[in-house]
Protein backbone atom coordinates (compact mmCIF):
# COMPACT_ATOMS: atom_id res chain seq x y z
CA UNK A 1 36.68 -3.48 -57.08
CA UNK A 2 37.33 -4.90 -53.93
CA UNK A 3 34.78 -5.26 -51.28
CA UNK A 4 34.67 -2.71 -48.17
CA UNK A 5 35.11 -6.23 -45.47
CA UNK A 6 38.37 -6.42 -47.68
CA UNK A 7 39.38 -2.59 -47.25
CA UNK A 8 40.86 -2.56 -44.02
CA UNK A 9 42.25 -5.98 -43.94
CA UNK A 10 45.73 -5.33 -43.50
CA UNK A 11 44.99 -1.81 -41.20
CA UNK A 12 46.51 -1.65 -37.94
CA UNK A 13 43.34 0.58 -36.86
CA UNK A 14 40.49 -1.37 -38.45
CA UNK A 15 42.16 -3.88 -35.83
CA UNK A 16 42.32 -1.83 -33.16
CA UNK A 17 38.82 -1.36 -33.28
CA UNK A 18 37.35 -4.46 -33.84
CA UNK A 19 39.56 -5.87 -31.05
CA UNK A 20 37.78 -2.63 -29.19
CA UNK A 21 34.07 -4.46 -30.43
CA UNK A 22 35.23 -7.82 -29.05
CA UNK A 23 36.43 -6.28 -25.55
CA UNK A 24 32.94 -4.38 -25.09
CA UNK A 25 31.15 -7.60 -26.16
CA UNK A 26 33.13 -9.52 -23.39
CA UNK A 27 32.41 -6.81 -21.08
CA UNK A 28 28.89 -6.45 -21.76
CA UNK A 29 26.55 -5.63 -18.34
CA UNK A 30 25.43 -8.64 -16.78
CA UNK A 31 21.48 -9.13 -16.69
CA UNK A 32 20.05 -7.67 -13.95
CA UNK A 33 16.31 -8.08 -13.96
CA UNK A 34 14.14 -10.56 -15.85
CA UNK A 35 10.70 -9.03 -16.87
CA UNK A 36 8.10 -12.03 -18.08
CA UNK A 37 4.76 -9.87 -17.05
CA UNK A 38 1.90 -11.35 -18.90
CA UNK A 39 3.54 -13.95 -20.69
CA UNK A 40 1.03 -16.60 -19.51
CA UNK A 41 3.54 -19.26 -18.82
CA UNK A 42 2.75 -22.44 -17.39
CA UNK A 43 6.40 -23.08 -16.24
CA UNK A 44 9.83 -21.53 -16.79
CA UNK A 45 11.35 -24.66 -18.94
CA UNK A 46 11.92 -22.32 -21.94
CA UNK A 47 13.16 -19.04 -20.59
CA UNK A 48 16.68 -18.49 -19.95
CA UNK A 49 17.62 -17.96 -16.24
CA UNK A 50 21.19 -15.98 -16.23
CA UNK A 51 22.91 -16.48 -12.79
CA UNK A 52 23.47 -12.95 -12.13
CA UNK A 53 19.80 -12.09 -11.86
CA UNK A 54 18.99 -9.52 -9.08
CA UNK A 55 15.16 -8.91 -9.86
CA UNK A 56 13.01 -11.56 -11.49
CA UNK A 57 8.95 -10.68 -11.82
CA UNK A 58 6.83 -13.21 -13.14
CA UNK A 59 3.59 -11.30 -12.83
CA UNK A 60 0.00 -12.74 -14.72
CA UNK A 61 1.29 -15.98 -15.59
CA UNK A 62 -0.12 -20.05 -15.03
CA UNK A 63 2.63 -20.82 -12.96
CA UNK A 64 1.61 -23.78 -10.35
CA UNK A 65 5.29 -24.77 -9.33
CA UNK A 66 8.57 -22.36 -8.60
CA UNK A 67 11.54 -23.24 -11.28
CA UNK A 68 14.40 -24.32 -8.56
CA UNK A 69 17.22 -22.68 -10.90
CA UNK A 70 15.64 -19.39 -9.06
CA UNK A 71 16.92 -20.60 -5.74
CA UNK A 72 20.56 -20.66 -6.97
CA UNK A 73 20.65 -16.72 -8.10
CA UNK A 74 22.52 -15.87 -5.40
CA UNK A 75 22.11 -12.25 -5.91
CA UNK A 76 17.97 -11.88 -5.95
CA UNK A 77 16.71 -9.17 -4.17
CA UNK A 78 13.20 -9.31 -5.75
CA UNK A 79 10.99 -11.91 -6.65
CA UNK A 80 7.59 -11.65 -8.13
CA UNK A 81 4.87 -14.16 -8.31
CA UNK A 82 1.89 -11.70 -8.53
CA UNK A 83 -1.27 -13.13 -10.08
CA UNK A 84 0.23 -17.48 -10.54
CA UNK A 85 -1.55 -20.50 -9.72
CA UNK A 86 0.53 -21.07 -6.53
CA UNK A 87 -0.68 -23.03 -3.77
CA UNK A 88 1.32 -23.41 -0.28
CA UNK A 89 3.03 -26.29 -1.37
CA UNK A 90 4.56 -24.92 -4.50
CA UNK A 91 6.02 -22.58 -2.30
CA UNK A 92 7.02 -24.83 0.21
CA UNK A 93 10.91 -24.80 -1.14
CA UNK A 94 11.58 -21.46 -1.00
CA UNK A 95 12.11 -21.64 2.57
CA UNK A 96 15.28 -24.08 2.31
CA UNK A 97 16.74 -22.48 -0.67
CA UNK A 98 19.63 -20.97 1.10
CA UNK A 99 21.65 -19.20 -1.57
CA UNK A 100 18.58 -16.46 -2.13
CA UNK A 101 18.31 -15.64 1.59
CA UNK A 102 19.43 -12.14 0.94
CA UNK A 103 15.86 -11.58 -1.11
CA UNK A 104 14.81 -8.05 0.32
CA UNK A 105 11.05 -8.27 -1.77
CA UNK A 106 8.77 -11.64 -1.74
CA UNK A 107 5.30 -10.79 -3.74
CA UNK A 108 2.84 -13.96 -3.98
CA UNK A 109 -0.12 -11.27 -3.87
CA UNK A 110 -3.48 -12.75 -6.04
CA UNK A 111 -2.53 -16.77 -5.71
CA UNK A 112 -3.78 -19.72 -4.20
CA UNK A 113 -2.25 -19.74 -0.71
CA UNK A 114 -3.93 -20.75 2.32
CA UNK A 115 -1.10 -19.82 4.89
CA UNK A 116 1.97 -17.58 5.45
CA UNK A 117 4.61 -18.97 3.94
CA UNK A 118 7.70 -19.58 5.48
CA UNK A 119 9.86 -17.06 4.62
CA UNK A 120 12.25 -17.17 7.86
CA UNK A 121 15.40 -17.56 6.02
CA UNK A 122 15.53 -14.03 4.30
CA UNK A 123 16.78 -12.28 7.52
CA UNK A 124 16.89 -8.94 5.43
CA UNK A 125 13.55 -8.89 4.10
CA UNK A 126 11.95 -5.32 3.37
CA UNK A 127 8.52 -6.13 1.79
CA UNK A 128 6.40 -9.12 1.79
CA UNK A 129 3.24 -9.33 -0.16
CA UNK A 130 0.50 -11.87 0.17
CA UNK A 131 -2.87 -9.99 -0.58
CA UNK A 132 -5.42 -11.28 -2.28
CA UNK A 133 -4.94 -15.49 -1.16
CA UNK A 134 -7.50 -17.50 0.99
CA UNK A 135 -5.38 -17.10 4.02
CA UNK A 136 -7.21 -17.62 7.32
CA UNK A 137 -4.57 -16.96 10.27
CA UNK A 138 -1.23 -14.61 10.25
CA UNK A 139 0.33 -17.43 12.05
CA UNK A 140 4.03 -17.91 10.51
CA UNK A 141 4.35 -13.88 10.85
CA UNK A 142 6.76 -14.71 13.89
CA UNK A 143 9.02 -16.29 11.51
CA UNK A 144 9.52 -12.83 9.40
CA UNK A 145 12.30 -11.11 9.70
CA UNK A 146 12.03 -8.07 11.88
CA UNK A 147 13.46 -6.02 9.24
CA UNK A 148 10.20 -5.73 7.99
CA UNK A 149 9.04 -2.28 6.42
CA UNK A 150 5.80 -3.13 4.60
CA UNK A 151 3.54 -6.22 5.01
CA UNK A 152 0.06 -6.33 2.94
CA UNK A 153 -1.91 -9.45 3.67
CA UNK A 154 -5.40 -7.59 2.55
CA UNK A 155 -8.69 -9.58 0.82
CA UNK A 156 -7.88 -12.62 2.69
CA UNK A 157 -9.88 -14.57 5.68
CA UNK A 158 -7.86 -13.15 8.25
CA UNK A 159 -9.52 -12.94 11.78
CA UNK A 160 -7.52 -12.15 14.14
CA UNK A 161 -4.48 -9.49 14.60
CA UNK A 162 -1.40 -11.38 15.76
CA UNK A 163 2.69 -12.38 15.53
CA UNK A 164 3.41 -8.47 14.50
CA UNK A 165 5.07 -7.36 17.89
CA UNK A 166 8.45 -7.91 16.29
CA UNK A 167 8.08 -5.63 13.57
CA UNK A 168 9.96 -2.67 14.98
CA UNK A 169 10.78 -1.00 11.67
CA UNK A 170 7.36 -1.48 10.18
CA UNK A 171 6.14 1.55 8.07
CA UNK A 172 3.19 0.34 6.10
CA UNK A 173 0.61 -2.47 7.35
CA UNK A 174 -2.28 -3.83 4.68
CA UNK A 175 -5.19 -5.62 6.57
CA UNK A 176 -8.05 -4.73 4.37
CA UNK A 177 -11.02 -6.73 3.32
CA UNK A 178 -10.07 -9.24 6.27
CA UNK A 179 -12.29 -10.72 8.89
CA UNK A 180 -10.94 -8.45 12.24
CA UNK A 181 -13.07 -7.13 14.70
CA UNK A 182 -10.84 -6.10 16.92
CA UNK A 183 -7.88 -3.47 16.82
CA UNK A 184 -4.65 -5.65 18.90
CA UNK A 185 -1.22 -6.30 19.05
CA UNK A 186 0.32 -3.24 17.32
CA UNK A 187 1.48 -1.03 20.39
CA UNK A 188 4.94 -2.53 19.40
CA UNK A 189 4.55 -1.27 15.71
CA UNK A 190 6.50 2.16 16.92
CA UNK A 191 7.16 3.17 13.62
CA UNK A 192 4.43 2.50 11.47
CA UNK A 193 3.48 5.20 9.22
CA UNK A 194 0.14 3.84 7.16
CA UNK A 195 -2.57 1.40 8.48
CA UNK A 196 -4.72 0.04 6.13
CA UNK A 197 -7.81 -1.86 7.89
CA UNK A 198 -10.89 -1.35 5.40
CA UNK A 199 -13.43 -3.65 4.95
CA UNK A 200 -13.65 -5.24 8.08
CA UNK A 201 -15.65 -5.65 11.30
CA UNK A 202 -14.24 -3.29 13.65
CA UNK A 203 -16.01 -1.60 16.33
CA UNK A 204 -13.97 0.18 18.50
CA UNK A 205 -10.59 2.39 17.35
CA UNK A 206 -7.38 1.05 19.39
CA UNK A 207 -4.59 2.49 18.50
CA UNK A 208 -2.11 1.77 21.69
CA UNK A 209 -0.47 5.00 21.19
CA UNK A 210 1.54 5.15 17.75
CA UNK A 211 2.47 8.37 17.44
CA UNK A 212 4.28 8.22 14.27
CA UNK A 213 1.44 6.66 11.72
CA UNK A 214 0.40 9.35 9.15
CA UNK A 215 -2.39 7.30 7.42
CA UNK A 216 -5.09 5.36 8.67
CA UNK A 217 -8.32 3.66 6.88
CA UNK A 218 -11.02 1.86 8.82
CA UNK A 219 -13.61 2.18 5.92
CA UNK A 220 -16.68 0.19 5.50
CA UNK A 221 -16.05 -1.35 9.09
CA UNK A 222 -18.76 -0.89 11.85
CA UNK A 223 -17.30 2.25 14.01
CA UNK A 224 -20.13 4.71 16.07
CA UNK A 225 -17.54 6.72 17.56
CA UNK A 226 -14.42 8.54 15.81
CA UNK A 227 -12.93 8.41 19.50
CA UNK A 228 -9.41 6.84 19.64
CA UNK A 229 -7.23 8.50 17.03
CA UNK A 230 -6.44 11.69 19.84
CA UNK A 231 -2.15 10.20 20.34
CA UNK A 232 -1.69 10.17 16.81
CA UNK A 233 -0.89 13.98 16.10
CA UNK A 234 1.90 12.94 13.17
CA UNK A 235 -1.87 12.29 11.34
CA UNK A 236 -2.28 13.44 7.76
CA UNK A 237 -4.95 11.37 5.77
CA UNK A 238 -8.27 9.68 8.26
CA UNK A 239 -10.20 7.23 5.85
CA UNK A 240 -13.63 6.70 8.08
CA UNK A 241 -16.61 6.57 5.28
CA UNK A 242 -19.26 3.69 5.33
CA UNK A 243 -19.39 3.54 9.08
CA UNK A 244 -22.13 4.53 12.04
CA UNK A 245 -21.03 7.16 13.24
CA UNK A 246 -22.97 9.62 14.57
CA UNK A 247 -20.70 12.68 15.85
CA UNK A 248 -17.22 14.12 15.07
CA UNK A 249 -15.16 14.28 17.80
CA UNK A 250 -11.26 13.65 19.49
CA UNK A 251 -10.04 15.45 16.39
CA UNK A 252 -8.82 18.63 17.88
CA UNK A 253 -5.49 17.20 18.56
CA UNK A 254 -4.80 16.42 14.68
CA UNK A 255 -2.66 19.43 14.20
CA UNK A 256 -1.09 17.61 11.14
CA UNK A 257 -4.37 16.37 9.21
CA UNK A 258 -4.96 17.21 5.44
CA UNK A 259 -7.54 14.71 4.29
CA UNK A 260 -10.30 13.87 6.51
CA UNK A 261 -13.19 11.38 4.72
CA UNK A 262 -16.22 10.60 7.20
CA UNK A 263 -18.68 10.57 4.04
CA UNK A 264 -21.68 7.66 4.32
CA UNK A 265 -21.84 8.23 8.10
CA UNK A 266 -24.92 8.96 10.55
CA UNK A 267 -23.74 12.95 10.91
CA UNK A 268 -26.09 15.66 11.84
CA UNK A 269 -23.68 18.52 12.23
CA UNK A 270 -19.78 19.69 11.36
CA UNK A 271 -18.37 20.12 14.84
CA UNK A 272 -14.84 19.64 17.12
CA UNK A 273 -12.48 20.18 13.76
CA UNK A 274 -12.20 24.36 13.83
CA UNK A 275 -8.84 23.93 15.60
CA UNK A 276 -7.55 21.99 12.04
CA UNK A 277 -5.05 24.63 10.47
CA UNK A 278 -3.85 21.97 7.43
CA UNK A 279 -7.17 20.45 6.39
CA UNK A 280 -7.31 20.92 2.16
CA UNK A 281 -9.99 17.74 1.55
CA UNK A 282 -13.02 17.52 3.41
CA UNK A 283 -15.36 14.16 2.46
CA UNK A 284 -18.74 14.67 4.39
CA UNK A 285 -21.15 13.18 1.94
CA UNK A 286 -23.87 11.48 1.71
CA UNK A 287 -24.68 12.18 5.81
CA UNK A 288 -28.12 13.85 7.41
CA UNK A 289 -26.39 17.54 7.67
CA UNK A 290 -29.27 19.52 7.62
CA UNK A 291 -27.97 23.32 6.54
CA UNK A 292 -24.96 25.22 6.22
CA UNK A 293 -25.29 27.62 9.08
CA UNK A 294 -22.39 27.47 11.20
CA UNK A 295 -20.19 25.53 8.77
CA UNK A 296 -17.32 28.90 8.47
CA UNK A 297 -16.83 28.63 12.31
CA UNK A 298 -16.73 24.80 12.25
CA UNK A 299 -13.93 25.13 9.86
CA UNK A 300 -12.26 28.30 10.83
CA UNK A 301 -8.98 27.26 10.95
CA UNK A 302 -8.70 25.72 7.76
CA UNK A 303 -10.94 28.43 5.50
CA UNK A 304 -7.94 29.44 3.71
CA UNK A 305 -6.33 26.28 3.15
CA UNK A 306 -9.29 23.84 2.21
CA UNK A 307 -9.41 23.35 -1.51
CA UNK A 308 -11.86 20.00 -1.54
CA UNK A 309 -15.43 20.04 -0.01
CA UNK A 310 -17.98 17.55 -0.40
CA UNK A 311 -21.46 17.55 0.59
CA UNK A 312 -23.53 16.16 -1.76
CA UNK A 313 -26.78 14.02 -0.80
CA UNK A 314 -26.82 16.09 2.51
CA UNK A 315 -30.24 17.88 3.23
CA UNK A 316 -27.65 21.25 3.12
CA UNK A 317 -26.45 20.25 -0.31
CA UNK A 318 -30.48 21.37 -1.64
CA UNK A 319 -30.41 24.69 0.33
CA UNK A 320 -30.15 27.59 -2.22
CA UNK A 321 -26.73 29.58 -3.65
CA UNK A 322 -25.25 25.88 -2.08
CA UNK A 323 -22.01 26.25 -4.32
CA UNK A 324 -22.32 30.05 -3.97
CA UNK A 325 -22.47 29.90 -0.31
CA UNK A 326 -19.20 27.16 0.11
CA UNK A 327 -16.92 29.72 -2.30
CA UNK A 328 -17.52 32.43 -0.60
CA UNK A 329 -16.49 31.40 3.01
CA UNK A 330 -14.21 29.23 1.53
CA UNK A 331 -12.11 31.17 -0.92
CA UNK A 332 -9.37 28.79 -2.33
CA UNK A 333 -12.08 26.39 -2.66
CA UNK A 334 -10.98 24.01 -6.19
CA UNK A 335 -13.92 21.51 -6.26
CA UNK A 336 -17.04 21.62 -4.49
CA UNK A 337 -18.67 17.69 -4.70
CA UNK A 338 -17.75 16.42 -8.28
CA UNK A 339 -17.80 19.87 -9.42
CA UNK A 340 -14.19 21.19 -10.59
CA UNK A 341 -14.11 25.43 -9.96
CA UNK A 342 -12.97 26.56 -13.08
């Protein structure tokens, strides 16, 4: 019997459609994006590197050096060196490598860097990651493209705010677990949206005005007043827990906010928020509130829409019917402290 390759020797279709196969094989879609998460490499020498490459991430390897065949893939728009062994002068080359200056995403978040690196020749950069180094100044900033829309330098050594007035078309800014104490130099910053300055040593809320920004965090920095976030009425989420302060106040204006979080403060009493019409969370733990009389006028305006309340390790929280009490003024009430309302 003859075999089935045999069969269709001499058929005009069984040609047809393996000179189909070969066309699709020629055809086949370039490779796009090159995925070596976790791999722990200690170089690139045995990977493959395909010229057409448009995203390469190289997160949680041992990398100490950047492969130069990466600087010829003319088409890269992201590059990932999340959690490498990088130090600033194994980045060093980047900066001349001409033929990826269209790169729209540079990550080097969790490495060894003790700089900004210089990443002026990608004049179309979007985001630009370099959290978690041993940085100590944002100086080299100036050199990024203004195109910026999100820059996260957090868990650094960063002391001072500076070289961000060009960053027009900034939306998200990551300063978090730095060394700031003061609020500067973002008055310019006309369209950030999120401001991320936990974990510092702040003091005093400057904000210069930007009346776009929906999110701001100053947790576990060293604020006594919550005066200084009146301009920002786009406002939806206020991160101020682990602070000093001692009153609630210039909130009236927040028309906007949903999540409010002043738990681990110095607060007596729940006061200047009954205007709020949007507020769902409500964080006021672990303060020195002493009952809940007067807490449904405090919150009139949002005792329909709150859903979140917590109160816990407040004298109030030991006062009896406590959870009885909240659900009652508060009807759409979903979780009181870590309690979920069935």
């Amino acid at each position: 019997m003859a075999s089935r390759e045999g069969e269709g020797a001499g058929d005009p279709q069984a040609a047809a459609a393996s000179g189909e196969a070969e066309d699709k094989m020629e055809t086949e879609e370039p490779m796009l994006c090159l995925d070596l998460t976790s791999y722990q490499l200690h170089d690139l020498s045995e990977v493959e590197i395909p010229p057409t490459l448009e995203e390469v991430d190289l997160t949680a390897n041992r990398l100490s050096s950047v492969d130069p065949r990466i600087g010829r893939l003319a088409g890269l728009r992201k590059l990932s060196f999340r959690q490498n062994l990088l130090d600033d002068d194994a980045v060093a080359p980047l900066s001349s490598w001409d033929a990826i200056a269209g790169l729209q995403e540079l990550v080097f978040r969790d490495n060894k860097l003790t700089r900004i690196p210089d990443a002026s020749i990608f004049k179309g950069l979007l985001i630009f990651d370099v959290s978690f180094n041993e940085i100590s100044s944002l100086t080299g900033l100036s050199k990024v493209s203004s195109t910026l829309k999100e820059l996260y330098v957090s868990k650094n050594d960063v002391a001072k705010m500076e070289e961000l007035e060009h960053f027009h078309a900034l939306e998200i800014l990551e300063l978090g677990s730095n060394r700031l104490r003061v609020m500067e130099n973002i008055e310019t910053l006309t369209n950030l949206q999120e401001l991320w300055l936990g974990r510092n040593r702040i003091r005093t809320v400057n904000l210069c005005g930007l009346k776009l920004i929906k999110k701001i965090s100053l947790q576990s920095n060293r604020l006594t007043s919550m005066d200084g976030f009146q301009e920002c009425v786009a406002l939806e989420e206020l991160y101020l827990s682990h602070n000093g302060i001692q009153k609630m106040e210039g909130l009236s204006t927040l028309q906007n906010l949903r999540v409010l979080d002043v738990s681990s403060n110095k607060l007596t009493a729940i006061e200047n928020i009954e205007t709020l019409t949007r507020l769902e969370d409500l964080w006021l733990n672990d303060n020195q509130i002493p009952s809940l009389e007067g807490i449904e006028a405090a919150l009139a305006g949002s005792r329909e829409k709150l859903t979140t309340i917590y109160l816990e390790r407040n004298p109030c929280a030991k006062t009896p019917n406590y959870s009885s009490t909240l659900k009652k003024i508060f009807p759409n009430l979903e979780q009181i402290d870590s309690d979920i309302i069935s």
